[in-house]
PDB file of N, CA and C in Angstrom:
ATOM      1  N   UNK A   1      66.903  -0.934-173.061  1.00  0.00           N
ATOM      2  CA  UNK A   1      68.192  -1.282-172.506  1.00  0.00           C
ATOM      3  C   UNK A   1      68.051  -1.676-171.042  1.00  0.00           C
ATOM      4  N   UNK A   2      67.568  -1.466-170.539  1.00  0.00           N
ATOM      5  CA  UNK A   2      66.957  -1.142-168.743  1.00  0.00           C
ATOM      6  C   UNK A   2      66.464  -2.343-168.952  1.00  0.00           C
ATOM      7  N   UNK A   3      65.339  -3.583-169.843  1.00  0.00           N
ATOM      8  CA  UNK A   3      65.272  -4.336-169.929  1.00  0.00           C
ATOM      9  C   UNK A   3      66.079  -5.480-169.520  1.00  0.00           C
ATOM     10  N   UNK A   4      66.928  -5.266-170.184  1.00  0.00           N
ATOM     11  CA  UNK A   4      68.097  -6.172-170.861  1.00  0.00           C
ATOM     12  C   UNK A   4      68.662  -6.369-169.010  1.00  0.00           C
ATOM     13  N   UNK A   5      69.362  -4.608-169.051  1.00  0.00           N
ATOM     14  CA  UNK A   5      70.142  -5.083-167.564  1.00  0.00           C
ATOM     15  C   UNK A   5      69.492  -6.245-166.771  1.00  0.00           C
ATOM     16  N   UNK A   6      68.229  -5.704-166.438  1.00  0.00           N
ATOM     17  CA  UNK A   6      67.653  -6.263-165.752  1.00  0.00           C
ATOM     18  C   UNK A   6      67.637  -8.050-165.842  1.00  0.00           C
ATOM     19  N   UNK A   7      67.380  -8.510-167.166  1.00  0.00           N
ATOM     20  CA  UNK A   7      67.316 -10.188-167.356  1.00  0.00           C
ATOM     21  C   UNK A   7      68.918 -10.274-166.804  1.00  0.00           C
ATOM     22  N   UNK A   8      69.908  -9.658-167.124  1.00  0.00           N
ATOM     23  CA  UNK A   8      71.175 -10.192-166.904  1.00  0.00           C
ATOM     24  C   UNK A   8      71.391 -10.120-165.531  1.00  0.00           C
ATOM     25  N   UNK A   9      70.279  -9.295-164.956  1.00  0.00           N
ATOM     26  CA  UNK A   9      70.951  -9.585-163.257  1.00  0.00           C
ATOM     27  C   UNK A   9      70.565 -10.318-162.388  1.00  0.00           C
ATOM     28  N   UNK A  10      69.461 -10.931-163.246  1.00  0.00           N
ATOM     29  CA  UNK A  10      68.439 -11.757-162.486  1.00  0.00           C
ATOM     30  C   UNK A  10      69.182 -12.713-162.851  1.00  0.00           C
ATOM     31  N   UNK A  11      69.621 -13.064-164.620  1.00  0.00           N
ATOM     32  CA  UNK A  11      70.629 -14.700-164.876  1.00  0.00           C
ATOM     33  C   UNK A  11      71.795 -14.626-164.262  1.00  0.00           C
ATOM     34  N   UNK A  12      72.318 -15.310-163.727  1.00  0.00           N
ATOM     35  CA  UNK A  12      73.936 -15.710-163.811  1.00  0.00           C
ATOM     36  C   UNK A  12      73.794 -17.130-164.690  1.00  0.00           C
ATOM     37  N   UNK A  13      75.511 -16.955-164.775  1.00  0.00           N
ATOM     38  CA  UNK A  13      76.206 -18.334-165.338  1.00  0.00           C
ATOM     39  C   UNK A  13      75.878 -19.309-164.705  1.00  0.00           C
ATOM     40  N   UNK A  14      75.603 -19.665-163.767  1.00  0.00           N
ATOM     41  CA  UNK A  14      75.347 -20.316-162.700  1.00  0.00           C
ATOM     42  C   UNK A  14      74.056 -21.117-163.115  1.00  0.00           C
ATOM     43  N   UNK A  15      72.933 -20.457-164.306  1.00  0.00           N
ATOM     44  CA  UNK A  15      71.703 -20.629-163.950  1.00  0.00           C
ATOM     45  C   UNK A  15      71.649 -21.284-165.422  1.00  0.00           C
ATOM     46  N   UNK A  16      72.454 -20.854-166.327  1.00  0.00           N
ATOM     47  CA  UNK A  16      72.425 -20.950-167.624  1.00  0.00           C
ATOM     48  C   UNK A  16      73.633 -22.421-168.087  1.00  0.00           C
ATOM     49  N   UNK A  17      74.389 -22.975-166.959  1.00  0.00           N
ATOM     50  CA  UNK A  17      74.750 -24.103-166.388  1.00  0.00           C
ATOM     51  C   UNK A  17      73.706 -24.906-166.438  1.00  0.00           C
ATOM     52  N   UNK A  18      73.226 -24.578-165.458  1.00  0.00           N
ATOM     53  CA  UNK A  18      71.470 -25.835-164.843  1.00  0.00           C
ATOM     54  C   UNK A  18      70.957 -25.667-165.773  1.00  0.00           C
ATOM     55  N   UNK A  19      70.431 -24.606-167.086  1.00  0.00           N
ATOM     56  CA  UNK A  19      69.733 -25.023-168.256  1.00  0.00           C
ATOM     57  C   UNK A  19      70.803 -26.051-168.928  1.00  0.00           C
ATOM     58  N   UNK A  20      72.243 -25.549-169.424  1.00  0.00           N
ATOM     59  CA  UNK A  20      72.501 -26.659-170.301  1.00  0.00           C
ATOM     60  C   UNK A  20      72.560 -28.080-169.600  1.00  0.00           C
ATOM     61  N   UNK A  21      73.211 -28.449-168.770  1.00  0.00           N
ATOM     62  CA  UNK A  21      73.123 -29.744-167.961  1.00  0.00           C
ATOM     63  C   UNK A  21      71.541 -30.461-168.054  1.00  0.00           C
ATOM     64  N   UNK A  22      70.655 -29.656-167.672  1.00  0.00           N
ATOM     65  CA  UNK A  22      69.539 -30.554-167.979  1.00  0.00           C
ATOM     66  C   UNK A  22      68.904 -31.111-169.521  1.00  0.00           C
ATOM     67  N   UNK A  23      69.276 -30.454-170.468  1.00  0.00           N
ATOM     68  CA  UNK A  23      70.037 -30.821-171.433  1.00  0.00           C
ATOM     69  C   UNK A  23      70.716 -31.913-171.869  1.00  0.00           C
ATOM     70  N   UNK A  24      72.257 -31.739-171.423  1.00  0.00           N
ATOM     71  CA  UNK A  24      72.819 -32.549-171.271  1.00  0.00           C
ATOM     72  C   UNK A  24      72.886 -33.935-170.668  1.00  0.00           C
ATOM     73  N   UNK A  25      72.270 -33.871-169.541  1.00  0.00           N
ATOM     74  CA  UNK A  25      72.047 -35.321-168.555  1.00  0.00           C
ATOM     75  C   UNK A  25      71.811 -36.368-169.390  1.00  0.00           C
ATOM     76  N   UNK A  26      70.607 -36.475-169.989  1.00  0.00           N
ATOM     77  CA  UNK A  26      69.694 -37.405-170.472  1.00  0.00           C
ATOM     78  C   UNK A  26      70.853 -38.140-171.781  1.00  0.00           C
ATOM     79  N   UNK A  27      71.812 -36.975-172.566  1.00  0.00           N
ATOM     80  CA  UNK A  27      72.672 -37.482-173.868  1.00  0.00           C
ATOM     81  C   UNK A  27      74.012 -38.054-173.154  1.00  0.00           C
ATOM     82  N   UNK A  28      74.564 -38.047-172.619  1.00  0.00           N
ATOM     83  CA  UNK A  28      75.588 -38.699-171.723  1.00  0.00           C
ATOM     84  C   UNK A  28      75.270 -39.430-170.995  1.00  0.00           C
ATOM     85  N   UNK A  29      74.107 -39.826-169.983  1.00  0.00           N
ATOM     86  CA  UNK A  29      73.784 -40.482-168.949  1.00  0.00           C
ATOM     87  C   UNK A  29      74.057 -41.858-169.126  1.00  0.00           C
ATOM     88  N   UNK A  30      74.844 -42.310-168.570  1.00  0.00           N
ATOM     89  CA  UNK A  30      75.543 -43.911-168.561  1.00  0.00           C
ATOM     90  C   UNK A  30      76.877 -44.151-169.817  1.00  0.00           C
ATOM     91  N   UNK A  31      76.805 -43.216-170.269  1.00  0.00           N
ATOM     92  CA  UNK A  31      77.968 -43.218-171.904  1.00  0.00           C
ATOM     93  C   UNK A  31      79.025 -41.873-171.194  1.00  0.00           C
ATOM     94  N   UNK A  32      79.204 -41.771-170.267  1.00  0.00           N
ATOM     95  CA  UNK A  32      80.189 -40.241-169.948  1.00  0.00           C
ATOM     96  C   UNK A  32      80.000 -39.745-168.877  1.00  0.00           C
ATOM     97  N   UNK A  33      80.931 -39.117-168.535  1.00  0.00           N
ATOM     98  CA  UNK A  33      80.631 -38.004-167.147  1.00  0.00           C
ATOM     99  C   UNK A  33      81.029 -36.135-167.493  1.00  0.00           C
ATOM    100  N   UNK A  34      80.238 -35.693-166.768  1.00  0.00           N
ATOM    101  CA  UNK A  34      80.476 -34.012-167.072  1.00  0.00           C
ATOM    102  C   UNK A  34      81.143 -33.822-165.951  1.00  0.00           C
ATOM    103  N   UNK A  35      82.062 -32.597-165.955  1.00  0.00           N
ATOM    104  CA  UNK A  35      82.730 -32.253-164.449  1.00  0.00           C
ATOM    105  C   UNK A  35      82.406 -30.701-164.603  1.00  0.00           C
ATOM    106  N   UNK A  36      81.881 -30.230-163.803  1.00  0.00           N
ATOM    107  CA  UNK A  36      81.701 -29.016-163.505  1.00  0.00           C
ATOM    108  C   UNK A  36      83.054 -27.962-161.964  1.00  0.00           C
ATOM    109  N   UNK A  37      83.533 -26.850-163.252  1.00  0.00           N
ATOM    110  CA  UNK A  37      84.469 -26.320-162.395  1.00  0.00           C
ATOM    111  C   UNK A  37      85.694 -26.801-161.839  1.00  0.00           C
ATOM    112  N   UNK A  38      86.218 -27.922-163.086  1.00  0.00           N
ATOM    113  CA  UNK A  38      87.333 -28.874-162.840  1.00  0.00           C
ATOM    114  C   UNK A  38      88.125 -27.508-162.674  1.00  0.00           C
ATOM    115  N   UNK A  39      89.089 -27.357-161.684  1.00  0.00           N
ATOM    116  CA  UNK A  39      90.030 -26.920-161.074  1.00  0.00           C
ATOM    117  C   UNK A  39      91.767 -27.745-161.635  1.00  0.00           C
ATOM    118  N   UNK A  40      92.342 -26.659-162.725  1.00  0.00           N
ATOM    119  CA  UNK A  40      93.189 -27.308-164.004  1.00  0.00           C
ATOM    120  C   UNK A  40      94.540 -26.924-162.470  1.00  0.00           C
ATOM    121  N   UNK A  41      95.630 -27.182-163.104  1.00  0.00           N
ATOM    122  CA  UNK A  41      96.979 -27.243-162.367  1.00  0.00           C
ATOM    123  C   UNK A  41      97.223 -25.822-161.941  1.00  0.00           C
ATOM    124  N   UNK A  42      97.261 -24.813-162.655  1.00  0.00           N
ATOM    125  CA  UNK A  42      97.441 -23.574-162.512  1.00  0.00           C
ATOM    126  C   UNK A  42      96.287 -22.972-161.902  1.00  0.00           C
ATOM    127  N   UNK A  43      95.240 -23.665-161.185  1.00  0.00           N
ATOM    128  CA  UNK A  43      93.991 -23.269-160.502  1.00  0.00           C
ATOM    129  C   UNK A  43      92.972 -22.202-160.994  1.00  0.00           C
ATOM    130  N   UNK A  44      93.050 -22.515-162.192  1.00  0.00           N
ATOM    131  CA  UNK A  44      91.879 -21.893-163.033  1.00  0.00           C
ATOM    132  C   UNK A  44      90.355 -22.793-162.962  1.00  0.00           C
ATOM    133  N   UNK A  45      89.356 -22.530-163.442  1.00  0.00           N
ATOM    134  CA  UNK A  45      88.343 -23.411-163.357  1.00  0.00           C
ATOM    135  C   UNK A  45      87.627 -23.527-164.433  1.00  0.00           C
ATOM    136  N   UNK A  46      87.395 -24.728-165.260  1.00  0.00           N
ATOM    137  CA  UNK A  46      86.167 -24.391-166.222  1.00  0.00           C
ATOM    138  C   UNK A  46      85.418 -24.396-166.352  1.00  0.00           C
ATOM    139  N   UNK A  47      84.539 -24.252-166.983  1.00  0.00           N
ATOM    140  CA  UNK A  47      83.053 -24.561-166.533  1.00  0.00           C
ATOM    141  C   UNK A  47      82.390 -25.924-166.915  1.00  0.00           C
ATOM    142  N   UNK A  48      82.419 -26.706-167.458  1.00  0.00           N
ATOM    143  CA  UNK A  48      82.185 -27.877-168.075  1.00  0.00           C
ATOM    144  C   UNK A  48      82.892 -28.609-168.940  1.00  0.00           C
ATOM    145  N   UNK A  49      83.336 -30.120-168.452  1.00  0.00           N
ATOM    146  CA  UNK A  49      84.127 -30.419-168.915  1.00  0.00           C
ATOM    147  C   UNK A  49      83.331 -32.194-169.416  1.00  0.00           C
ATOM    148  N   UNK A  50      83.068 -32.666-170.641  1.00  0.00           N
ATOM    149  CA  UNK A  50      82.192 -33.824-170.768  1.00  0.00           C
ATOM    150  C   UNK A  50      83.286 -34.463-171.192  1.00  0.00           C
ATOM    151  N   UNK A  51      82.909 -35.905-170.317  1.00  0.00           N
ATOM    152  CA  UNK A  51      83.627 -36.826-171.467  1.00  0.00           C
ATOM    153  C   UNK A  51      82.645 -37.814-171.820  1.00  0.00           C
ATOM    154  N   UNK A  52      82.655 -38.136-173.006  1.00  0.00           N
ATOM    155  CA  UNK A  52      81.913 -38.861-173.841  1.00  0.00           C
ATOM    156  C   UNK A  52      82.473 -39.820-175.061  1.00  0.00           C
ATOM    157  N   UNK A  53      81.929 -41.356-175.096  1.00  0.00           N
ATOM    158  CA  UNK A  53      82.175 -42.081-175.883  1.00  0.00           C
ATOM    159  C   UNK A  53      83.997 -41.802-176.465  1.00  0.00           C
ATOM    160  N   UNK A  54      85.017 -41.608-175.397  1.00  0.00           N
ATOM    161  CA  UNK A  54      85.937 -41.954-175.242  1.00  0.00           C
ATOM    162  C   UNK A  54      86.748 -40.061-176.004  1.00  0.00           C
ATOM    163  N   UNK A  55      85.981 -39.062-176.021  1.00  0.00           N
ATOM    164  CA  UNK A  55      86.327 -37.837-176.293  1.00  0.00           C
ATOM    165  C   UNK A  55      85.977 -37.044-175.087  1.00  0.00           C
ATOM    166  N   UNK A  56      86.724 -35.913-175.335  1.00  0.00           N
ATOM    167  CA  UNK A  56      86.476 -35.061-174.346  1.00  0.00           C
ATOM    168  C   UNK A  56      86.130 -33.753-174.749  1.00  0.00           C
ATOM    169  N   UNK A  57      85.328 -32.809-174.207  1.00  0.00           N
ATOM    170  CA  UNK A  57      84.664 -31.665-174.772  1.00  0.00           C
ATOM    171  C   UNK A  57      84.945 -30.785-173.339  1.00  0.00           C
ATOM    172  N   UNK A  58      85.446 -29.459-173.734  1.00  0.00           N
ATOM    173  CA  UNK A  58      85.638 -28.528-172.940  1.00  0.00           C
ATOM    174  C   UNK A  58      84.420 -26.996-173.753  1.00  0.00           C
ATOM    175  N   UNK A  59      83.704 -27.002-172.345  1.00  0.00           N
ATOM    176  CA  UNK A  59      82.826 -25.978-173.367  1.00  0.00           C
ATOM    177  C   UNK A  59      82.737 -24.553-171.610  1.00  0.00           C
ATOM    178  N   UNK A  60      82.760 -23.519-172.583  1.00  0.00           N
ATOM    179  CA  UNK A  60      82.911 -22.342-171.861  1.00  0.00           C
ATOM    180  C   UNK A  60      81.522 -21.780-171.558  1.00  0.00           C
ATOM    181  N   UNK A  61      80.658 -20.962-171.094  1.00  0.00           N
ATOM    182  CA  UNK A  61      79.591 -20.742-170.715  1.00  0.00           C
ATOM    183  C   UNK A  61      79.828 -19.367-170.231  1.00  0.00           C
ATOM    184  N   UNK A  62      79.036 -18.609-171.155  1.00  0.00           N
ATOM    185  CA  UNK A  62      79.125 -16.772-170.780  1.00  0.00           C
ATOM    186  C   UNK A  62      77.692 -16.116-171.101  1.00  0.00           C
ATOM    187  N   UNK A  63      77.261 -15.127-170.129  1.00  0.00           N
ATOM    188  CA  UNK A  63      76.497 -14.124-170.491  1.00  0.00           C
ATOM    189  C   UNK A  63      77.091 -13.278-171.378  1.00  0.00           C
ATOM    190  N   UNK A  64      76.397 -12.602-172.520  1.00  0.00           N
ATOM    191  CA  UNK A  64      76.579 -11.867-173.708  1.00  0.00           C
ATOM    192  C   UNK A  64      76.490 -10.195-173.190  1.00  0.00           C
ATOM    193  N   UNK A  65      78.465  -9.591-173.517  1.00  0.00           N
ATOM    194  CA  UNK A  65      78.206  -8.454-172.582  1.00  0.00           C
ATOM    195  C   UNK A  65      79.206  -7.495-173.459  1.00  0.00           C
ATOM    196  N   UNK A  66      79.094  -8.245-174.595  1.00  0.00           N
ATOM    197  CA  UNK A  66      79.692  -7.791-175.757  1.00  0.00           C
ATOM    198  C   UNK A  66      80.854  -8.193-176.415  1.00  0.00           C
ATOM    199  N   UNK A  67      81.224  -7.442-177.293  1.00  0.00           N
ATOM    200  CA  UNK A  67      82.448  -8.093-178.515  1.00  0.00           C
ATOM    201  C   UNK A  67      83.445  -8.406-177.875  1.00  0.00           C
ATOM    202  N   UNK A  68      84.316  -7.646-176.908  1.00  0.00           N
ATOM    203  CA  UNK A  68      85.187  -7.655-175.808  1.00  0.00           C
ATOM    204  C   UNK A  68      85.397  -8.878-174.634  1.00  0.00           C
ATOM    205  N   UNK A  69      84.171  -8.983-174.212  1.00  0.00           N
ATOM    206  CA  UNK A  69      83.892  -9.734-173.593  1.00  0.00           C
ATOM    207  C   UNK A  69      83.962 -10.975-174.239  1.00  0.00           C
ATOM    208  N   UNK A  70      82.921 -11.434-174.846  1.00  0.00           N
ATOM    209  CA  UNK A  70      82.967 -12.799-175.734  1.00  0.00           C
ATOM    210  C   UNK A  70      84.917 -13.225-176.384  1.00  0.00           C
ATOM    211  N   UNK A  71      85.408 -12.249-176.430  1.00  0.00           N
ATOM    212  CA  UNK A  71      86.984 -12.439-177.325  1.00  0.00           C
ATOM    213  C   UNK A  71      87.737 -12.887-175.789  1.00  0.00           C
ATOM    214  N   UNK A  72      87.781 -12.156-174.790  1.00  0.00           N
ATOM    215  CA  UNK A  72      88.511 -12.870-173.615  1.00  0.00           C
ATOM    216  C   UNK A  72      87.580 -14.203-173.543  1.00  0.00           C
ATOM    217  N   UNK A  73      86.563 -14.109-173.596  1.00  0.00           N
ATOM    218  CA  UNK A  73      85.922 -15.703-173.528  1.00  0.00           C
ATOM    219  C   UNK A  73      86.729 -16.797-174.511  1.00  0.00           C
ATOM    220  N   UNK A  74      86.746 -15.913-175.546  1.00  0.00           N
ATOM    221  CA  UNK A  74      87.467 -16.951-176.552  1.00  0.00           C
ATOM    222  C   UNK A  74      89.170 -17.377-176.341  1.00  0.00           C
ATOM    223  N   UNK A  75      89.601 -16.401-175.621  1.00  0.00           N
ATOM    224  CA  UNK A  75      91.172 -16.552-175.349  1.00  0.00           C
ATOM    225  C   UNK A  75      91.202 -17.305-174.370  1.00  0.00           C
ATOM    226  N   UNK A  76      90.318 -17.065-172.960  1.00  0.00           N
ATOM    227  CA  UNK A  76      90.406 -18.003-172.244  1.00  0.00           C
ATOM    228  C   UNK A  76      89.945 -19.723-172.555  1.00  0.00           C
ATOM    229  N   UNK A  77      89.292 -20.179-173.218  1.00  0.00           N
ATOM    230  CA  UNK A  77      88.370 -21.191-173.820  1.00  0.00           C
ATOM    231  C   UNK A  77      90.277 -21.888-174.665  1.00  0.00           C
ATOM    232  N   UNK A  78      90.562 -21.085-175.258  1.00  0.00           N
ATOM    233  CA  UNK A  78      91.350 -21.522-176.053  1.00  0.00           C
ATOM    234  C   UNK A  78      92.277 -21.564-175.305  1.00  0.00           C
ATOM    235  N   UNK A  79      92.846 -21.159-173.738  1.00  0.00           N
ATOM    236  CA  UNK A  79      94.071 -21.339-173.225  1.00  0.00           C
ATOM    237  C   UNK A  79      93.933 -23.011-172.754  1.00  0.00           C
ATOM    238  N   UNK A  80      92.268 -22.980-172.479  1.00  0.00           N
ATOM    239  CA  UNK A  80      92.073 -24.365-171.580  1.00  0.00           C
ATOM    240  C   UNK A  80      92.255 -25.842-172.687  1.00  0.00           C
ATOM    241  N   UNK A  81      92.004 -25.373-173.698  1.00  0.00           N
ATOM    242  CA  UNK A  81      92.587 -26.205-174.752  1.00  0.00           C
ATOM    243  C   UNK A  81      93.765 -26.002-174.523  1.00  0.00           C
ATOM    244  N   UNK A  82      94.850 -25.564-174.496  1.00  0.00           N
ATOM    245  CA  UNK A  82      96.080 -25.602-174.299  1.00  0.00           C
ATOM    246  C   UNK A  82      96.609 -26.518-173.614  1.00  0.00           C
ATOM    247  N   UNK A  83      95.641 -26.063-172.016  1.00  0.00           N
ATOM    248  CA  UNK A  83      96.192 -27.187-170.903  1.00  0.00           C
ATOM    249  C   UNK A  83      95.643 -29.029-171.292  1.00  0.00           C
ATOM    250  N   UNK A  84      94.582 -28.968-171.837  1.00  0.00           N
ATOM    251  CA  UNK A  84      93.797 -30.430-172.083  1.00  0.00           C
ATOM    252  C   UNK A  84      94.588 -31.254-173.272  1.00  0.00           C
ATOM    253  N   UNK A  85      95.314 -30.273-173.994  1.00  0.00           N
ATOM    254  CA  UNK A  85      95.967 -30.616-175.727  1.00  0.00           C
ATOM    255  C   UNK A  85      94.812 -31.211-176.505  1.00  0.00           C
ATOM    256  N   UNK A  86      93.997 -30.283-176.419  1.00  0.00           N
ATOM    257  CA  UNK A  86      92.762 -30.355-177.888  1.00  0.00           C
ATOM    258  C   UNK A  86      92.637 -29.267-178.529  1.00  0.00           C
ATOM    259  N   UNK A  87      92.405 -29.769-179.319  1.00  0.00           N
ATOM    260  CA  UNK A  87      92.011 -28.712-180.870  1.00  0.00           C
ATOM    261  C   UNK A  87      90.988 -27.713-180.787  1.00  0.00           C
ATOM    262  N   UNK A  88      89.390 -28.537-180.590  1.00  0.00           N
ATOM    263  CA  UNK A  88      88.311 -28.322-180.472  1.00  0.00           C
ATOM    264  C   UNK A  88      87.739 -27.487-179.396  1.00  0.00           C
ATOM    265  N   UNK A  89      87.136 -26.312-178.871  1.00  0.00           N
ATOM    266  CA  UNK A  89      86.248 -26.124-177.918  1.00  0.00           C
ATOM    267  C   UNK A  89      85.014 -26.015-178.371  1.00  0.00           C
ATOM    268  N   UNK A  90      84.595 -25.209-177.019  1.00  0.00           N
ATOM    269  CA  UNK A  90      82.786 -24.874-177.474  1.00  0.00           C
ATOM    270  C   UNK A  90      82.548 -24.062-176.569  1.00  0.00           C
ATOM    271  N   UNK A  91      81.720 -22.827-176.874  1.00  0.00           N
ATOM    272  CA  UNK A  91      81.381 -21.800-176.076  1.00  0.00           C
ATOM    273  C   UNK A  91      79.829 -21.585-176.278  1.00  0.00           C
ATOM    274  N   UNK A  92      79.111 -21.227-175.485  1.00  0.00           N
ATOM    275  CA  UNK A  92      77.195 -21.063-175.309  1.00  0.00           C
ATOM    276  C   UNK A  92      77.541 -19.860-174.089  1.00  0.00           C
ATOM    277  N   UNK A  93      76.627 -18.682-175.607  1.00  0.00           N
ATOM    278  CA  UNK A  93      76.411 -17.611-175.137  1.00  0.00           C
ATOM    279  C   UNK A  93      75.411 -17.360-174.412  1.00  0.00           C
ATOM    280  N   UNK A  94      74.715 -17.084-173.626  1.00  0.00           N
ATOM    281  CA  UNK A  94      73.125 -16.462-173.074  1.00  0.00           C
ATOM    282  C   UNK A  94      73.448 -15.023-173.756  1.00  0.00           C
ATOM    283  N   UNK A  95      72.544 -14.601-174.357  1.00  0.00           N
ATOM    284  CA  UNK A  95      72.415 -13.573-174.708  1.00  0.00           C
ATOM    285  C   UNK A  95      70.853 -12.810-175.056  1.00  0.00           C
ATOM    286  N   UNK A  96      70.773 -11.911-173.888  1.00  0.00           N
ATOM    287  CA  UNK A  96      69.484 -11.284-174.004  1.00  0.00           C
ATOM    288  C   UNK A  96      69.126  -9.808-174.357  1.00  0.00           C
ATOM    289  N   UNK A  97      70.060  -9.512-175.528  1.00  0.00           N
ATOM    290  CA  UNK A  97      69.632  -8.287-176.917  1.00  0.00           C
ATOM    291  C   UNK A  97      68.248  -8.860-177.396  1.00  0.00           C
ATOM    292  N   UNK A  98      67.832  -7.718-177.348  1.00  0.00           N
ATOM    293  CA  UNK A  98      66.443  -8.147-178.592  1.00  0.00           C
ATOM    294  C   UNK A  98      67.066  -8.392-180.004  1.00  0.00           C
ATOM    295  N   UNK A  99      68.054  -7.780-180.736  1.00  0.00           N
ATOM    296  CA  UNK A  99      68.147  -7.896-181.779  1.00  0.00           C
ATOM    297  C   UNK A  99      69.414  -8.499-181.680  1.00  0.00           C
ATOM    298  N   UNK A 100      69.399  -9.920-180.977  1.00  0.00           N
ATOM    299  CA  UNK A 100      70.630 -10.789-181.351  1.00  0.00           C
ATOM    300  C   UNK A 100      70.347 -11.687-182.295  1.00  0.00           C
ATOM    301  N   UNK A 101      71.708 -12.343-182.998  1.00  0.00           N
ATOM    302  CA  UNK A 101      72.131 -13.079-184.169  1.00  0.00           C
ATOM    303  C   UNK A 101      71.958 -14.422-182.986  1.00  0.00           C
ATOM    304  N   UNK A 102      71.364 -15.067-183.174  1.00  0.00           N
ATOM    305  CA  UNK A 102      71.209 -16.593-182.316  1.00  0.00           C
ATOM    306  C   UNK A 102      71.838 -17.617-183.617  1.00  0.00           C
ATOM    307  N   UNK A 103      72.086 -18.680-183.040  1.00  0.00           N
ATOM    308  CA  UNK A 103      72.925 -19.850-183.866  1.00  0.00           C
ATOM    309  C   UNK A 103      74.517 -20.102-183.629  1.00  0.00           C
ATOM    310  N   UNK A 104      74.954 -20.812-184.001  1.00  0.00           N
ATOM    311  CA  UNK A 104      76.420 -21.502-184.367  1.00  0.00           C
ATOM    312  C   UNK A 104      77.066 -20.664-185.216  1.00  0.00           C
ATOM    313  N   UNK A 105      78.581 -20.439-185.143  1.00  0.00           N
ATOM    314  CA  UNK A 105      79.899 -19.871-186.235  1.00  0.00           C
ATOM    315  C   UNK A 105      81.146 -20.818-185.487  1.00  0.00           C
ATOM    316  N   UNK A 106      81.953 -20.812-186.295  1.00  0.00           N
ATOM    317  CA  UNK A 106      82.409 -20.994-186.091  1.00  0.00           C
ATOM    318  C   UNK A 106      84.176 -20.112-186.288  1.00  0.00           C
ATOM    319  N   UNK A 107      84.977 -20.133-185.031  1.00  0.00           N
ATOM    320  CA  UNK A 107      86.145 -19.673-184.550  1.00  0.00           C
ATOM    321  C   UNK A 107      87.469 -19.673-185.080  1.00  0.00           C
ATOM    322  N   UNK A 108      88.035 -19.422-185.478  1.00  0.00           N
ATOM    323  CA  UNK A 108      89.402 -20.263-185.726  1.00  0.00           C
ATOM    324  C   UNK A 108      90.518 -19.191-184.852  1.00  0.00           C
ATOM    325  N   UNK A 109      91.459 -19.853-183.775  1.00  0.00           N
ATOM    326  CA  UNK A 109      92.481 -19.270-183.457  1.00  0.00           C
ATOM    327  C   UNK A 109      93.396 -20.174-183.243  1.00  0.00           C
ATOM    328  N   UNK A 110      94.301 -19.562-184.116  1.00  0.00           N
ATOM    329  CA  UNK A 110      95.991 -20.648-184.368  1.00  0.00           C
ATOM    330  C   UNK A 110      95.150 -21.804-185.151  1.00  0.00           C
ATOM    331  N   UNK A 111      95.627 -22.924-184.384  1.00  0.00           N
ATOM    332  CA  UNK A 111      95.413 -23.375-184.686  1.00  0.00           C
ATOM    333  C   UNK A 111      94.065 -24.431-184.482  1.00  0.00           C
ATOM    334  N   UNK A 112      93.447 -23.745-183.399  1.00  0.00           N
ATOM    335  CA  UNK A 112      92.431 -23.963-182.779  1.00  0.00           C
ATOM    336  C   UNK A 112      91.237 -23.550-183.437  1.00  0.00           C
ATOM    337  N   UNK A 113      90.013 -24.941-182.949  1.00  0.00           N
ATOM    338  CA  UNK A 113      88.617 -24.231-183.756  1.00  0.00           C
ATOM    339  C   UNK A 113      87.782 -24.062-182.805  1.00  0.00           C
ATOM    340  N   UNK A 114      87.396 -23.575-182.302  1.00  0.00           N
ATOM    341  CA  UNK A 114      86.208 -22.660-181.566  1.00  0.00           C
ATOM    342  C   UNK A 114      84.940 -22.650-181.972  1.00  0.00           C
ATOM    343  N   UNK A 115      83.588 -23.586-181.536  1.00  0.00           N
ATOM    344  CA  UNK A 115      82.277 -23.780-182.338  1.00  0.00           C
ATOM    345  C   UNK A 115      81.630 -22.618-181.044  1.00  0.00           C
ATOM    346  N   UNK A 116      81.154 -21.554-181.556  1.00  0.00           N
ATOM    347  CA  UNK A 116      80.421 -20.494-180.470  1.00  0.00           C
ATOM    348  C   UNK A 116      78.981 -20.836-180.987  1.00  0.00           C
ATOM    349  N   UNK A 117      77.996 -20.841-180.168  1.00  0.00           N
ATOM    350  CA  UNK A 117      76.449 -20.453-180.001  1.00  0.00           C
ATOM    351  C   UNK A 117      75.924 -19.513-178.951  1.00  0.00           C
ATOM    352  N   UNK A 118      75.068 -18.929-179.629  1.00  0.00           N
ATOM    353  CA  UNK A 118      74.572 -17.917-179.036  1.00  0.00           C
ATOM    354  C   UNK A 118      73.107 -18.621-179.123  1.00  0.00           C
ATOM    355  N   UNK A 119      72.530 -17.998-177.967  1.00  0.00           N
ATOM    356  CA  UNK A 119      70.853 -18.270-177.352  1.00  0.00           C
ATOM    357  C   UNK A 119      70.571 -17.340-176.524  1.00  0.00           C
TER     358      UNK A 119
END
């Protein structure tokens, strides 16, 4: 467990950003722009916001700090759909359990779908 703390204090969100973006760069580059920490009307911030080939993708970005945690991730993720009027989000977990479930599920709230990954 002492492990674990430890990777999580050394990662922030911050860092696990610069992994997905580098990532990302190369599949958008000249077809879209990403906005990082768009600042919505009610002065909330998200964390990544792509637009691509004439869609837009709002994706949330969290360290894995449990069931609790990840569900306000999901409420918040799903409010920012609210403000954008899309259906769709996307959330990428960092998660450093030894015995984590890694991969894609998918969400459903209301009427909203929620694609979560964990890594």
């Amino acid at each position: 467990m002492k492990w674990i703390a430890l990777q999580i204090e050394k990662f922030r969100e911050k860092d696990g950003r610069e992994q997905f973006l580098l990532y990302l760069k190369p599949i958008i580059n000249g077809t879209g722009h990403y906005y990082i920490e768009a600042q919505t009307r009610d002065q909330t911030r998200t964390d990544v916001i792509v637009d691509y080939l004439g869609q837009q993708y709002i994706i949330e970005l969290k360290i894995w700090r449990g069931e609790r945690y990840n569900a306000e991730g999901e409420k918040q993720l799903s409010e920012y759909l609210d403000y954008f009027g899309l259906k769709t989000g996307y959330m990428l977990s960092f998660n450093f359990n030894k015995k984590k479930e890694t991969g894609m599920k998918q969400v459903h709230i209301g009427d909203r779908v929620l694609y979560e990954v964990t890594v």
